[in-house]
Structures are given as structure tokens and as C-alpha cells.
N, C-alpha and C. Protein backbone atom coordinates (compact mmCIF):
# COMPACT_ATOMS: atom_id res chain seq x y z
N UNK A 1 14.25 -20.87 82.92
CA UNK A 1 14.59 -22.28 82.96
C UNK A 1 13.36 -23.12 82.72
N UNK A 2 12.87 -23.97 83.56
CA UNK A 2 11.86 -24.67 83.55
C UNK A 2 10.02 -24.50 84.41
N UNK A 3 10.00 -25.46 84.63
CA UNK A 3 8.41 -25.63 85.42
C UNK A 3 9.11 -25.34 86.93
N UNK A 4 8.08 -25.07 87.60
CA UNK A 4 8.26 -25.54 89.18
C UNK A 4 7.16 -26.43 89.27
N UNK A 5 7.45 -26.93 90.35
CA UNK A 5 6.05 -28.00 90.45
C UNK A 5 5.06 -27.77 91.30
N UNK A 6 3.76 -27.31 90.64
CA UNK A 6 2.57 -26.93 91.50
C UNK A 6 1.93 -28.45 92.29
N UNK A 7 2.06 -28.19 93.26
CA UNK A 7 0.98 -29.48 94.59
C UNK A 7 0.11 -30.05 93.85
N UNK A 8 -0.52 -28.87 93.23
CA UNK A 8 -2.18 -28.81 92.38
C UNK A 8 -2.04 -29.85 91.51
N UNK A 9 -0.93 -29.44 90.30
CA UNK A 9 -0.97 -29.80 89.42
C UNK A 9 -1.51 -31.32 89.28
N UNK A 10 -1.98 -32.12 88.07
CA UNK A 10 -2.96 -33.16 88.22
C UNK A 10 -1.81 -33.88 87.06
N UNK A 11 -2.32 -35.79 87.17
CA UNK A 11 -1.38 -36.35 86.46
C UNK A 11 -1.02 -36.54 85.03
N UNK A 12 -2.56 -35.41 84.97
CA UNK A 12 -2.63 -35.58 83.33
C UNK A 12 -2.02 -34.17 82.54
N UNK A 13 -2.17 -33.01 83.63
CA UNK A 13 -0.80 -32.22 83.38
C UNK A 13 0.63 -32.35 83.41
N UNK A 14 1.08 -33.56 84.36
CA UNK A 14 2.39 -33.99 84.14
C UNK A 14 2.68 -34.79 83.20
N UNK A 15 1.91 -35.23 82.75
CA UNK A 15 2.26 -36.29 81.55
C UNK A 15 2.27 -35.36 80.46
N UNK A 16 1.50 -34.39 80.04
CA UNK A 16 1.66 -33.35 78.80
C UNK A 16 2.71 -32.77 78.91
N UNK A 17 3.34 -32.46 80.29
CA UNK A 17 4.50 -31.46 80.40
C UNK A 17 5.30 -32.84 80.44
N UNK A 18 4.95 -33.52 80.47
CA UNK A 18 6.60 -34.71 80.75
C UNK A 18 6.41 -35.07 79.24
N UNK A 19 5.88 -35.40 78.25
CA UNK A 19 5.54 -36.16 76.83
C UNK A 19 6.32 -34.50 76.06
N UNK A 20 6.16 -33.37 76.22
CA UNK A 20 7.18 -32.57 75.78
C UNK A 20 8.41 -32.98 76.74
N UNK A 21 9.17 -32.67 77.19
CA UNK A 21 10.60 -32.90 77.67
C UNK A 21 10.75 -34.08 76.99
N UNK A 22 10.78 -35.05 77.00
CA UNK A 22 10.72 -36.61 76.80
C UNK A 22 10.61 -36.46 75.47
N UNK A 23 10.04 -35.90 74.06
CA UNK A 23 9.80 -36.01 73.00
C UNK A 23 11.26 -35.19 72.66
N UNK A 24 11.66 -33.62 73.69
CA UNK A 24 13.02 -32.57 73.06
C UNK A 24 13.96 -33.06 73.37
N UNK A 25 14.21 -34.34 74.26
CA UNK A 25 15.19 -35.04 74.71
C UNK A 25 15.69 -36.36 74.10
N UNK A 26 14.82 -37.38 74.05
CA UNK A 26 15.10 -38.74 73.24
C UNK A 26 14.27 -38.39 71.51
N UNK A 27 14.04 -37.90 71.28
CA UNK A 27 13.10 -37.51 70.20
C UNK A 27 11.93 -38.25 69.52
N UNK A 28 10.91 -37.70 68.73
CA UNK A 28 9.84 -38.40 68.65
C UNK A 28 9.51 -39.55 68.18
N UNK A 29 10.37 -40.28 67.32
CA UNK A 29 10.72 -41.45 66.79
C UNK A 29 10.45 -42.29 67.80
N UNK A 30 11.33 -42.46 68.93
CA UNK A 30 11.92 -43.26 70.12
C UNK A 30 10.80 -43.15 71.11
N UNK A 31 9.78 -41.83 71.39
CA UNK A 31 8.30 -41.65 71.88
C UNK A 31 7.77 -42.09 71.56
N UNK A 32 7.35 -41.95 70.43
CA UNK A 32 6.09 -42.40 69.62
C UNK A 32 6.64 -44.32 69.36
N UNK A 33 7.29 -44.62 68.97
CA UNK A 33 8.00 -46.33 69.28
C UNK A 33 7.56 -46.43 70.67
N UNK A 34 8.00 -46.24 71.38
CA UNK A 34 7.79 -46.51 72.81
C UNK A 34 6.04 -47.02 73.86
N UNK A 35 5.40 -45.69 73.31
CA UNK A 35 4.05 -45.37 73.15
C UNK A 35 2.91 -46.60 72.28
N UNK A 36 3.55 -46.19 71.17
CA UNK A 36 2.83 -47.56 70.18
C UNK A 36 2.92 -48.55 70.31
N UNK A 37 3.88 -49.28 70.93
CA UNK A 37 4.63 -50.59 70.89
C UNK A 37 3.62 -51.07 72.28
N UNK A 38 2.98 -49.96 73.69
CA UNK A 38 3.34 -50.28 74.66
C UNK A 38 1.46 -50.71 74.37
N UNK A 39 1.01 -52.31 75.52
CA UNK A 39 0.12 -52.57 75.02
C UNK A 39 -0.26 -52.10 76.82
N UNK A 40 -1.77 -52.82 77.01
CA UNK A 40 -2.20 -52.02 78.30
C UNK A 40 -1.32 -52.41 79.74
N UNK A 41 -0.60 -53.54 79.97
CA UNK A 41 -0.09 -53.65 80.61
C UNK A 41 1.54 -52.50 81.22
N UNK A 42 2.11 -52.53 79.46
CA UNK A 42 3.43 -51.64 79.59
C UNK A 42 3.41 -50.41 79.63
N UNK A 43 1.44 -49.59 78.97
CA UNK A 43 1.26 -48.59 79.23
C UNK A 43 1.47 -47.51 80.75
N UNK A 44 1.30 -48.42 82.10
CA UNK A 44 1.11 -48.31 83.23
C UNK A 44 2.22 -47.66 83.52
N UNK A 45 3.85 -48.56 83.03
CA UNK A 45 5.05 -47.80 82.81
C UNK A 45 5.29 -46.73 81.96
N UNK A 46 4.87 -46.51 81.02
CA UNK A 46 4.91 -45.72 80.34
C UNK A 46 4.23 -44.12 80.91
N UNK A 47 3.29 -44.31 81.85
CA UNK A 47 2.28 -43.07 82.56
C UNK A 47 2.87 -42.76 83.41
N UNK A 48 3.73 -43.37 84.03
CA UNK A 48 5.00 -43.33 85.55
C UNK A 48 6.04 -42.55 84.85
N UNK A 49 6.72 -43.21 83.91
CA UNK A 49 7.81 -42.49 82.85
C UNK A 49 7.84 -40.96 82.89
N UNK A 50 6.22 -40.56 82.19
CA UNK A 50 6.73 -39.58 81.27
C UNK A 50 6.29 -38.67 82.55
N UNK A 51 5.01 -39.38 83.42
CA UNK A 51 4.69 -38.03 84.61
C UNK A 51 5.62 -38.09 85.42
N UNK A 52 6.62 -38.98 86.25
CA UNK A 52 7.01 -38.33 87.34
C UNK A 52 8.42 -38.51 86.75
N UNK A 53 8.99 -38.88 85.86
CA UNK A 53 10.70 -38.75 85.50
C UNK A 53 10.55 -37.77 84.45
N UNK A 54 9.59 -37.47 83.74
CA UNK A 54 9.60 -36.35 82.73
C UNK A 54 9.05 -35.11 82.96
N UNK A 55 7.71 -35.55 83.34
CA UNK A 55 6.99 -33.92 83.87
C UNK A 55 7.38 -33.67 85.56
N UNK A 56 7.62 -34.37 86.10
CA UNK A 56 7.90 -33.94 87.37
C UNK A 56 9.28 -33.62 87.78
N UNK A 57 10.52 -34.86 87.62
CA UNK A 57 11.79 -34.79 87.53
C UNK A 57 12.46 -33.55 86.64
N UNK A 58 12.53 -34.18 85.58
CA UNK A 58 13.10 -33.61 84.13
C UNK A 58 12.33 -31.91 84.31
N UNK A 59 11.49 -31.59 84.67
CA UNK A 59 10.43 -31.20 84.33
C UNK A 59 10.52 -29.31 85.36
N UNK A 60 11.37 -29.83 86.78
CA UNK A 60 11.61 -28.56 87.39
C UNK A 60 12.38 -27.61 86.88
N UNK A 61 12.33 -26.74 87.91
CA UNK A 61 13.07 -25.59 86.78
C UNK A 61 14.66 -25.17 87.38
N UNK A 62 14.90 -25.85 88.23
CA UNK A 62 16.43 -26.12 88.72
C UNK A 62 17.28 -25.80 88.34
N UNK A 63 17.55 -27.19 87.19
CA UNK A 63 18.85 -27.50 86.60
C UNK A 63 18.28 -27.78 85.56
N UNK A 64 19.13 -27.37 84.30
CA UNK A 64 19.06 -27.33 82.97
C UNK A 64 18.87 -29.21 82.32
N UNK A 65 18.64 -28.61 81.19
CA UNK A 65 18.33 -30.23 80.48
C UNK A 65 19.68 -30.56 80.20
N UNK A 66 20.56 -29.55 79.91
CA UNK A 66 22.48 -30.49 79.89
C UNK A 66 22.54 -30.50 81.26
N UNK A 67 22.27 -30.12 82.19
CA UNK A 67 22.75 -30.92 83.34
C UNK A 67 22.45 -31.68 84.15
N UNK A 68 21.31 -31.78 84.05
CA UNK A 68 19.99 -33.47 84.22
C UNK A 68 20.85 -34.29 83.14
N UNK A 69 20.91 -34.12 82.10
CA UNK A 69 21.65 -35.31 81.23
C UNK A 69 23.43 -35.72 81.93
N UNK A 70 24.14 -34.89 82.62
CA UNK A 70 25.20 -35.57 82.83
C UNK A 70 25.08 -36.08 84.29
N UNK A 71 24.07 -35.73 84.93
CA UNK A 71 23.44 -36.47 86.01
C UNK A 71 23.09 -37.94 85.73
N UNK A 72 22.44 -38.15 84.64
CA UNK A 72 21.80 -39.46 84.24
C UNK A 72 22.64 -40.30 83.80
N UNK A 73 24.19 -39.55 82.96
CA UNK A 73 24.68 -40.45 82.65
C UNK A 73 25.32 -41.16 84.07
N UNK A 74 26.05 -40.47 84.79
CA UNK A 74 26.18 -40.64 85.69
C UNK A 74 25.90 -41.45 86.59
N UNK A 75 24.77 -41.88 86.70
CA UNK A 75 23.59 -42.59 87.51
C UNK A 75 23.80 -43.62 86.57
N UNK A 76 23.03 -43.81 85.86
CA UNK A 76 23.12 -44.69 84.94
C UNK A 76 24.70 -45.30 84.28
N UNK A 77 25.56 -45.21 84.61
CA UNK A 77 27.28 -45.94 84.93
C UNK A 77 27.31 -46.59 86.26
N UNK A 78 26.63 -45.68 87.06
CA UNK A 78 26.99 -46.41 88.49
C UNK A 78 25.78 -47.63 88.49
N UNK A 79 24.35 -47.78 87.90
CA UNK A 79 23.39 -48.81 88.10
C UNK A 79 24.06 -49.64 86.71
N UNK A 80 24.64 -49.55 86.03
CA UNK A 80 25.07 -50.35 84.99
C UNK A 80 23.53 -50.79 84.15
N UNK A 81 23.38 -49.65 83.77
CA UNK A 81 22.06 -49.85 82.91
C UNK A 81 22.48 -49.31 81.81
N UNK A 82 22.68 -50.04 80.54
CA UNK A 82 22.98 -49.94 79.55
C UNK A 82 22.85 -49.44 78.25
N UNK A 83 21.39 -50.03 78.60
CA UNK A 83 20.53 -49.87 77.60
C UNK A 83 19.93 -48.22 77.37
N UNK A 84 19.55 -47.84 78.90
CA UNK A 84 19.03 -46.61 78.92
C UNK A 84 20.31 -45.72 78.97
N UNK A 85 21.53 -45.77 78.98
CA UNK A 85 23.01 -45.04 78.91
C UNK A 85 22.80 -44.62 77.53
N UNK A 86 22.63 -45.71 76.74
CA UNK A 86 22.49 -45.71 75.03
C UNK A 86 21.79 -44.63 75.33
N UNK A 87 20.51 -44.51 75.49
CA UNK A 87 19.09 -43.59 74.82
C UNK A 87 19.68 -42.42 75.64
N UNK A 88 20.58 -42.46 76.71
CA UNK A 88 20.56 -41.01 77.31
C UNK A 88 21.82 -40.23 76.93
N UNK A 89 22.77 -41.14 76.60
CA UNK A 89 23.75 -40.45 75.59
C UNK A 89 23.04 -39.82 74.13
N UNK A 90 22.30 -40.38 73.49
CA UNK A 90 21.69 -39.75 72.52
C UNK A 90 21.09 -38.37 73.08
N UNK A 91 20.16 -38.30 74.21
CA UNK A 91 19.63 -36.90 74.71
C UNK A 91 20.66 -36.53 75.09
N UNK A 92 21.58 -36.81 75.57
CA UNK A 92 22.69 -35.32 76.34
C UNK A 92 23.26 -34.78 74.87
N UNK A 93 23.40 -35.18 73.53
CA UNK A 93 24.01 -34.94 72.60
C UNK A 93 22.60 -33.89 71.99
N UNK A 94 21.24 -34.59 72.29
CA UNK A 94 20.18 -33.61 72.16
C UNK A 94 20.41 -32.05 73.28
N UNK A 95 20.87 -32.00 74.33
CA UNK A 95 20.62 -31.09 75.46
C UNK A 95 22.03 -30.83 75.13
N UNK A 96 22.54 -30.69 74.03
CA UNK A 96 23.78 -29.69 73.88
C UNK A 96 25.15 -30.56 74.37
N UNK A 97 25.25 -31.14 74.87
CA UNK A 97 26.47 -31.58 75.55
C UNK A 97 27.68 -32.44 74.32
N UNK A 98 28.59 -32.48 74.74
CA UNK A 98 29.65 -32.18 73.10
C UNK A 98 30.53 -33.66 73.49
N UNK A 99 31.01 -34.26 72.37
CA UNK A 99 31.22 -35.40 73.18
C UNK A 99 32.54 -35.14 73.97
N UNK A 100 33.19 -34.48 74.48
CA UNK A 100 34.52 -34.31 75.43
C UNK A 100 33.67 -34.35 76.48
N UNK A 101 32.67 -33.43 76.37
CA UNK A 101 31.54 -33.37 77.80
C UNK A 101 31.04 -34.81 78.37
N UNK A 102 30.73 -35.30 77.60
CA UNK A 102 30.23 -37.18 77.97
C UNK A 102 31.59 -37.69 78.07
N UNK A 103 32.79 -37.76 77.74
CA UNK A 103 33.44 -38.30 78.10
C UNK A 103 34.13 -37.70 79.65
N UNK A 104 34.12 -36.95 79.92
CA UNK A 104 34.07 -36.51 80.95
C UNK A 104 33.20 -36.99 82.14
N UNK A 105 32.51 -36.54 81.74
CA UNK A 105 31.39 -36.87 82.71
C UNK A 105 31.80 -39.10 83.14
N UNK A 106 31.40 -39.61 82.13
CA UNK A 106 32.38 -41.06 82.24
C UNK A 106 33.50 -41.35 83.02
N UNK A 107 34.56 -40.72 82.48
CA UNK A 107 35.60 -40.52 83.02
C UNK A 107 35.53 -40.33 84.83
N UNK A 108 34.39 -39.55 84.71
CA UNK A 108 34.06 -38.95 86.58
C UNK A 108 33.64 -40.01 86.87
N UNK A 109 32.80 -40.46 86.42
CA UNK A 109 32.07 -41.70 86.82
C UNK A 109 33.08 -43.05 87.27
N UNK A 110 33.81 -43.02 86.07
CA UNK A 110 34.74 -44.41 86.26
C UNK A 110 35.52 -44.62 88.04
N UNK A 111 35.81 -42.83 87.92
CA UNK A 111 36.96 -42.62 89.10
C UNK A 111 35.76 -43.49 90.59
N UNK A 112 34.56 -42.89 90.52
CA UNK A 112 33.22 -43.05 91.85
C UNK A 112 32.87 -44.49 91.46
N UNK A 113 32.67 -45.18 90.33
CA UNK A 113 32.03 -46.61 90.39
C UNK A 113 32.60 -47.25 89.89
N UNK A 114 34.05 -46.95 89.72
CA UNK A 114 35.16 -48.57 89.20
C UNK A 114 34.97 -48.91 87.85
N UNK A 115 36.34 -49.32 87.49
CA UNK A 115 36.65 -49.73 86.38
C UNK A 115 36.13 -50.24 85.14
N UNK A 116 35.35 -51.64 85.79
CA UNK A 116 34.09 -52.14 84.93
C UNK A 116 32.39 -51.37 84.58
N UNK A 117 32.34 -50.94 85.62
CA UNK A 117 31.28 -49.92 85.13
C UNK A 117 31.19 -49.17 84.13
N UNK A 118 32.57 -48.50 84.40
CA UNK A 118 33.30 -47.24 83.43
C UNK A 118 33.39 -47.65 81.57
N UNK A 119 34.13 -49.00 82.07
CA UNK A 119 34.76 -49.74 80.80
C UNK A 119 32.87 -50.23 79.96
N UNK A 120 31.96 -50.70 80.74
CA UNK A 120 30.97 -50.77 80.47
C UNK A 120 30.32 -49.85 79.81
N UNK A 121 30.24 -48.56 80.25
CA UNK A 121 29.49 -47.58 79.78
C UNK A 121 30.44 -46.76 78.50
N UNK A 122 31.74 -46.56 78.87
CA UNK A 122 32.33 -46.11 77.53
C UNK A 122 32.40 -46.91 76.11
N UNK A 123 32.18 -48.62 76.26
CA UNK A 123 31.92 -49.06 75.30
C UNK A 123 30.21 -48.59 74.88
N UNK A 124 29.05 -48.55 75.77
CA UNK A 124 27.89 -47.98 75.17
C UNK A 124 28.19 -47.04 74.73
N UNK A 125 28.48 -46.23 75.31
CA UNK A 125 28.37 -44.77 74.87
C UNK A 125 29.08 -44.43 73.73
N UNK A 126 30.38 -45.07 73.30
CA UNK A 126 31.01 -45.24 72.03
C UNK A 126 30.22 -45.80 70.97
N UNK A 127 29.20 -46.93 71.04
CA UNK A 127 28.28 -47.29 70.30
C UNK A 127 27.70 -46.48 69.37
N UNK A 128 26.89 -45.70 70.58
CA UNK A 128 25.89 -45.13 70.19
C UNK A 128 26.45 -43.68 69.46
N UNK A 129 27.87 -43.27 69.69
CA UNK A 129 28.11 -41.84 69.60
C UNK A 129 28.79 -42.13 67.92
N UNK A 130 29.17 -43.46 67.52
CA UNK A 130 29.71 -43.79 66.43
C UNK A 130 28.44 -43.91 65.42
N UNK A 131 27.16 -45.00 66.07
CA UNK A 131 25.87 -44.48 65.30
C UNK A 131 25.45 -42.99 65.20
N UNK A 132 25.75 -42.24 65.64
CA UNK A 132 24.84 -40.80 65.49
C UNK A 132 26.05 -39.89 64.43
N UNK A 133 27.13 -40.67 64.27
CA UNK A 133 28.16 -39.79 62.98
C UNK A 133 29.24 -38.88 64.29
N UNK A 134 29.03 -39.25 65.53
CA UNK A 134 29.96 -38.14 66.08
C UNK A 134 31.66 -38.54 66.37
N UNK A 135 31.19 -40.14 66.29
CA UNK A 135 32.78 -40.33 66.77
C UNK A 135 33.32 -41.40 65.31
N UNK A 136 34.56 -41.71 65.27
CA UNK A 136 35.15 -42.83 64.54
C UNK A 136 34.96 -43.79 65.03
């Protein structure tokens, strides 16, 4: 599976191990945008990002990268964050997951965080799944 997480380990090893996950997941386009764009202030977020939600989170050796992704969508329906639903529907479609699987997973979601959430995130997620050629 994955990493475990050494105590030891230092932040500039989590950021190498989080900048891979984070590059096989949203892909390098959307990294490298992210990265370039970010000036010294947004960098600060950007060092938080990739070490402790990428190399540390993302990063154990637990649970698989499809099932961290239907976790996130998940999470991300119930905080009604939109934007990052978009970019993480794109990685769960990266981490294998098929779109019956995301709709599912939605679907679960709708039943735990209500209607508008649901209705919220299946219009993103339809967005984005119609940009990538998967849906009509």
C-alpha cells in the first residue's frame, strides 16, 4: 500500500512524498499551476497542502488512494466546498473510481448531509465529469 509515518521523518520529506501523491492524484498541470501561480505569501499554504494533506494524510499506508478519494468526496458534500469537489472528482476518476462509484458515494452523502448539499455537489461533479468526456 503506502508510507507509514515515521516521528523522524522531517518536513521536507513530507512535502517530496506529498508533491508525488498530489502530482498521481490531481495531475501535474493543476501542481505545477498551483505552485507557479503561488507567490510568497500563498506559498505557506501550499507547504501545509502538500506536507500534511499529501505526504502525511494521503500519504499513510491504510487506505488506498480510491478510498481516500470517496472519503473526500464525501467530506467535501458535507463542507459544501465546491470548488475542491471539482478537483477531487477529477482525482477519484485518477484513483480508479468509475463514475457509478462517485455517484454513489453522492448519493451516500445526500442521504447524511441533505438535499441541497447533495443537489450542490451532483451538479459539480456533473460539471466536471462532462468536462473530462465521461458523462453526457
Amino acid at each position: 500500500m503506502g508510507h507509514r509515518h515515521d516521528p523522524e521523518e522531517t518536513l521536507g520529506q513530507l512535502f517530496e512524498r506529498g508533491l508525488k501523491l498530489r502530482r498521481e492524484v490531481l495531475g501535474n498541470e493543476y501542481v505545477d499551476s498551483s505552485l507557479n501561480n503561488a507567490n510568497d505569501f500563498m506559498m505557506a499554504l501550499q507547504h501545509i497542502a502538500t506536507e500534511w494533506g499529501w505526504g502525511y494524510a494521503w500519504g499513510r499506508g491504510t487506505l488506498d488512494k480510491k478510498t481516500r478519494s470517496m472519503v473526500n468526496l464525501g467530506m467535501l458534500t458535507a463542507l459544501g466546498r465546491l470548488t475542491e469537489l471539482r478537483l477531487h472528482v477529477r482525482g477519484a476518476i485518477n484513483n480508479g473510481l468509475t463514475v457509478e462509484e462517485i455517484k454513489e458515494v453522492l448519493l451516500h452523502a445526500t442521504v447524511y448531509c441533505g438535499i441541497p448539499a447533495g443537489l450542490d455537489a451532483f451538479k459539480a461533479a456533473n460539471e466536471t465529469l462532462k468536462d473530462m468526456g465521461k458523462v453526457k
